[in-house]
Protein backbone atom coordinates (compact mmCIF):
# COMPACT_ATOMS: atom_id res chain seq x y z
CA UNK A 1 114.27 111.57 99.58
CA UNK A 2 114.48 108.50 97.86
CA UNK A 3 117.39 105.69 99.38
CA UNK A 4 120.78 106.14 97.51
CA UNK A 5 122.74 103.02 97.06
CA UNK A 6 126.26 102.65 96.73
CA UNK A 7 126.50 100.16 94.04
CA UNK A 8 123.65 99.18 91.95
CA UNK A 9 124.14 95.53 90.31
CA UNK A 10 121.03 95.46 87.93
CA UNK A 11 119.88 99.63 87.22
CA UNK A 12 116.48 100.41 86.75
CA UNK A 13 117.34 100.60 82.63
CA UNK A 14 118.15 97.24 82.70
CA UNK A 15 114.57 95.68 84.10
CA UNK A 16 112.60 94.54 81.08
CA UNK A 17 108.33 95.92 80.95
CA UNK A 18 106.93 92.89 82.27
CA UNK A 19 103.93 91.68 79.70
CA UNK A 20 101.30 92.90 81.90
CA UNK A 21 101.62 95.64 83.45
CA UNK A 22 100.21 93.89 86.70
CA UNK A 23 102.97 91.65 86.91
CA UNK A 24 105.99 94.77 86.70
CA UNK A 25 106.69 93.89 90.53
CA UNK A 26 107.48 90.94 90.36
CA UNK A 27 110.87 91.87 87.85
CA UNK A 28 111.18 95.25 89.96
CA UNK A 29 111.35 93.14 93.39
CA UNK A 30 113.47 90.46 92.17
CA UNK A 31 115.88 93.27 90.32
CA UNK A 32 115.93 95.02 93.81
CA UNK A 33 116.05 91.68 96.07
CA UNK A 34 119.07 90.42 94.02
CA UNK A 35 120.85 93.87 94.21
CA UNK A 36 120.44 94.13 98.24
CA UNK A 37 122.20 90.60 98.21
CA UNK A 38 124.77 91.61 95.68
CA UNK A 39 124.99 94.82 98.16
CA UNK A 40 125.65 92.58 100.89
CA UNK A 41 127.77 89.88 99.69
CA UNK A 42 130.34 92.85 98.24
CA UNK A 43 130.91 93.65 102.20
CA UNK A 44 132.82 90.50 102.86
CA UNK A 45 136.45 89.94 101.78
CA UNK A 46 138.34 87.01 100.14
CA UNK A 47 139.52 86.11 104.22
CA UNK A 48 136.62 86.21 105.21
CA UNK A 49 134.46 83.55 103.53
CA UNK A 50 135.33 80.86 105.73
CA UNK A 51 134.18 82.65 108.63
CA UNK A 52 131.21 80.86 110.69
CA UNK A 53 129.59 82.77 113.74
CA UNK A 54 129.42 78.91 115.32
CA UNK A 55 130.34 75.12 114.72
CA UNK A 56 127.16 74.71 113.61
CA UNK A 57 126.31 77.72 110.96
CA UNK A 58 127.10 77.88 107.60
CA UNK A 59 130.16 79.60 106.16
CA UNK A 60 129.93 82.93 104.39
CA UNK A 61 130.76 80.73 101.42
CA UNK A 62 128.57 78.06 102.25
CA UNK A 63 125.52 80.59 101.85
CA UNK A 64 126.46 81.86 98.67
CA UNK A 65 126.48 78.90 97.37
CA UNK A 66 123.52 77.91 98.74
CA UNK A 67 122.00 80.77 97.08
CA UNK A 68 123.04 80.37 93.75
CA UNK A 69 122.36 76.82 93.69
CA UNK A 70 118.62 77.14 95.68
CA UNK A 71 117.71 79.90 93.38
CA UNK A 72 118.76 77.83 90.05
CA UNK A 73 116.48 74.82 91.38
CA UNK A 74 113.13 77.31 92.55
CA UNK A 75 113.13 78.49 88.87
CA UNK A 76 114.53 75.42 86.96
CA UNK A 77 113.00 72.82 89.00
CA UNK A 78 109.68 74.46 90.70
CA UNK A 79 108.91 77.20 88.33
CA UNK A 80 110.04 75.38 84.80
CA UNK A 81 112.13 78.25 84.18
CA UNK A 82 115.44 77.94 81.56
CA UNK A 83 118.25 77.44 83.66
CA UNK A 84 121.83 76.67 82.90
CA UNK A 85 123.03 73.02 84.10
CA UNK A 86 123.50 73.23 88.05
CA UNK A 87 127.05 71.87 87.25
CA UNK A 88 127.88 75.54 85.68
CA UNK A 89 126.40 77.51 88.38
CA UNK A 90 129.46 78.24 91.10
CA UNK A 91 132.34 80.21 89.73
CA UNK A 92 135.72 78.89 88.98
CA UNK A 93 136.89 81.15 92.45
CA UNK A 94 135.37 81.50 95.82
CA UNK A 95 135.12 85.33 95.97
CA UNK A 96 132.89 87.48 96.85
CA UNK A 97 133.19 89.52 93.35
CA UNK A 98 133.31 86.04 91.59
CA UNK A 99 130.17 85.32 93.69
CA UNK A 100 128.66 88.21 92.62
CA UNK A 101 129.38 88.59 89.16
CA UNK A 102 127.95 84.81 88.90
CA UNK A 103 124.51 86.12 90.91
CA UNK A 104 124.29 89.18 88.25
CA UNK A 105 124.90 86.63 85.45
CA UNK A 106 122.22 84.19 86.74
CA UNK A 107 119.32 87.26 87.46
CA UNK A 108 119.55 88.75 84.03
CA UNK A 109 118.34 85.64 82.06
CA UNK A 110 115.43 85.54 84.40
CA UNK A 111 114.21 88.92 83.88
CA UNK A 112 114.14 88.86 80.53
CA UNK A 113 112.17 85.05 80.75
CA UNK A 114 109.74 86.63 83.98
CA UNK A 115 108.77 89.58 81.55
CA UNK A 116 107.54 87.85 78.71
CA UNK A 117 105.12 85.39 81.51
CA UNK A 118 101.37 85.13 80.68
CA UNK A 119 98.91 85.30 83.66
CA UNK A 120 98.24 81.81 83.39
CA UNK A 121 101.56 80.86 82.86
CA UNK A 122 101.89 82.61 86.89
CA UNK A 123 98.74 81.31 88.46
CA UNK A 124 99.52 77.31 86.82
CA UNK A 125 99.56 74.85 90.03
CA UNK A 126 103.16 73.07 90.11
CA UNK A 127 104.77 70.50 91.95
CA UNK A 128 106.70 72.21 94.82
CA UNK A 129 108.81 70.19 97.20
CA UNK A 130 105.77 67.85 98.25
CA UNK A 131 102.85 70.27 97.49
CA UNK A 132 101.28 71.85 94.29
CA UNK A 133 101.60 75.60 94.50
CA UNK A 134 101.13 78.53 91.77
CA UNK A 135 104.25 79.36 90.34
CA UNK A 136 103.62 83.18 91.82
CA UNK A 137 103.79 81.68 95.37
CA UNK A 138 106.82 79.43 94.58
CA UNK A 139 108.12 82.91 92.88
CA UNK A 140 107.75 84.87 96.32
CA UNK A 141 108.59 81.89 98.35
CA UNK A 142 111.81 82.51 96.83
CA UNK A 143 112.38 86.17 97.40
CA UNK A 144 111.73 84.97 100.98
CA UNK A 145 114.22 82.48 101.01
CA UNK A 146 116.42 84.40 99.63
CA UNK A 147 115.98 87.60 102.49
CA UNK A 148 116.46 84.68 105.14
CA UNK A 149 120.23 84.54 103.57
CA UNK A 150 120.40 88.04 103.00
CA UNK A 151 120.20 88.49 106.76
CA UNK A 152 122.18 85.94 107.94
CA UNK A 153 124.94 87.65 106.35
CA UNK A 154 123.83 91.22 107.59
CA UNK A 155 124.15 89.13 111.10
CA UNK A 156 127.57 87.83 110.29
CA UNK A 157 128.99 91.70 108.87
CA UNK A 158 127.71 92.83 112.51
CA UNK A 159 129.82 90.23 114.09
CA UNK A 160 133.11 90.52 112.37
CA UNK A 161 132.54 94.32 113.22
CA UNK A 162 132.16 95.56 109.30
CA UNK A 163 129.18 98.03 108.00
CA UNK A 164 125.71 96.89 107.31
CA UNK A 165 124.71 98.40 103.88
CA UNK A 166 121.29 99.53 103.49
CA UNK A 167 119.18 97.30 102.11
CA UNK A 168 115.50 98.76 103.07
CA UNK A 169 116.18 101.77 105.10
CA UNK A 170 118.86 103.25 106.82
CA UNK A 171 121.12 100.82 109.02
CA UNK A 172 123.83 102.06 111.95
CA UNK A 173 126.42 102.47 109.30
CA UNK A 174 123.97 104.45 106.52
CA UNK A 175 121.62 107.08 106.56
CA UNK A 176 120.43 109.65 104.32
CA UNK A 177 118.89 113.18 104.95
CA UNK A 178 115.05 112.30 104.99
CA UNK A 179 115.71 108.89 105.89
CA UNK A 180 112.30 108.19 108.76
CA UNK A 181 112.76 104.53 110.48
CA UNK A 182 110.06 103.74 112.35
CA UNK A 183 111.40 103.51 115.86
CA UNK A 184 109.04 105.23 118.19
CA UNK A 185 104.90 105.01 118.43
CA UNK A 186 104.85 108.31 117.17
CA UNK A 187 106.14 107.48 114.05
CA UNK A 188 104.04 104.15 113.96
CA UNK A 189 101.48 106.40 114.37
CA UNK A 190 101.18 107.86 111.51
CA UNK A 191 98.73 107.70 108.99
């Protein structure tokens, strides 16, 4: 049985048909990446975005900020991608739904722009940081970046004792009926 979310930011209707077939992943993942942080960031509370775990962590709100503003400079900067100014990017409040409404508002655009990508267009060599990269590494270089904050804040819901939503399988606070985490060599097993 397939994983059941709660709340579903971006539906499946709303992922454009990538130009080559070959390249559909790459708008399902980041469609499904952006909706597990959406999932995430919907856990916390207005109170609770100045919480820190230590001195020296980030805020909750610190790391959604981060992520808007990281993810407009990977596709503006890195990947040449249209991207609003960076000065329009944070919303006029500092709550999670504002936070997440902007995140929704941000991924759309790009969809549509990732669809309509050539191959060369996603194997070109661009300046990243202080290398040259193809624009489909800097592209999943992102999505990695990206789960790094995603489980921070998983890490930080633990702490202040609130659920953990699913984001790739079932977590302490959700599970399904079929649901199969691989927790024993048995089940690694398995061929």
């Amino acid at each position: 049985m397939p994983m059941k979310y709660t709340y579903t930011a971006i539906p499946d209707s709303h992922i454009p048909e990538a130009s080559l077939v070959i390249f559909q992943h790459l708008l399902d993942t980041y469609a499904s990446e952006t909706n597990k942080v959406i999932s995430v960031w919907r856990c916390f509370s207005a109170e609770d975005m100045t919480f820190r775990p230590h001195v020296r962590s980030k805020t909750v709100l610190e790391i959604m900020k981060h992520q808007l503003l990281s993810e407009r400079r990977f596709f503006g900067e890195f990947m040449s991608m249209p991207e609003p100014p960076a000065s329009q990017l944070l919303p006029a409040h500092e709550t999670p739904e504002d936070y997440v409404r902007k995140m929704r508002e941000l991924a759309e655009p790009r969809l549509r722009f990732i669809a309509n990508q050539t191959e060369a267009w996603w194997l070109e060599q661009v300046p990243f940081f202080d290398v040259v990269r193809e624009r489909i590494w800097i592209f999943w270089r992102r999505l990695l970046h990206t789960s790094h904050h995603r489980a921070q804040l998983t890490v930080y819901l633990r702490m202040m004792n609130k659920g953990v939503p699913s984001t790739y399988g079932p977590t302490a606070d959700v599970t399904w009926e079929g649901a199969d985490p691989t927790q024993t060599v048995e089940a690694a097993s398995r061929k």
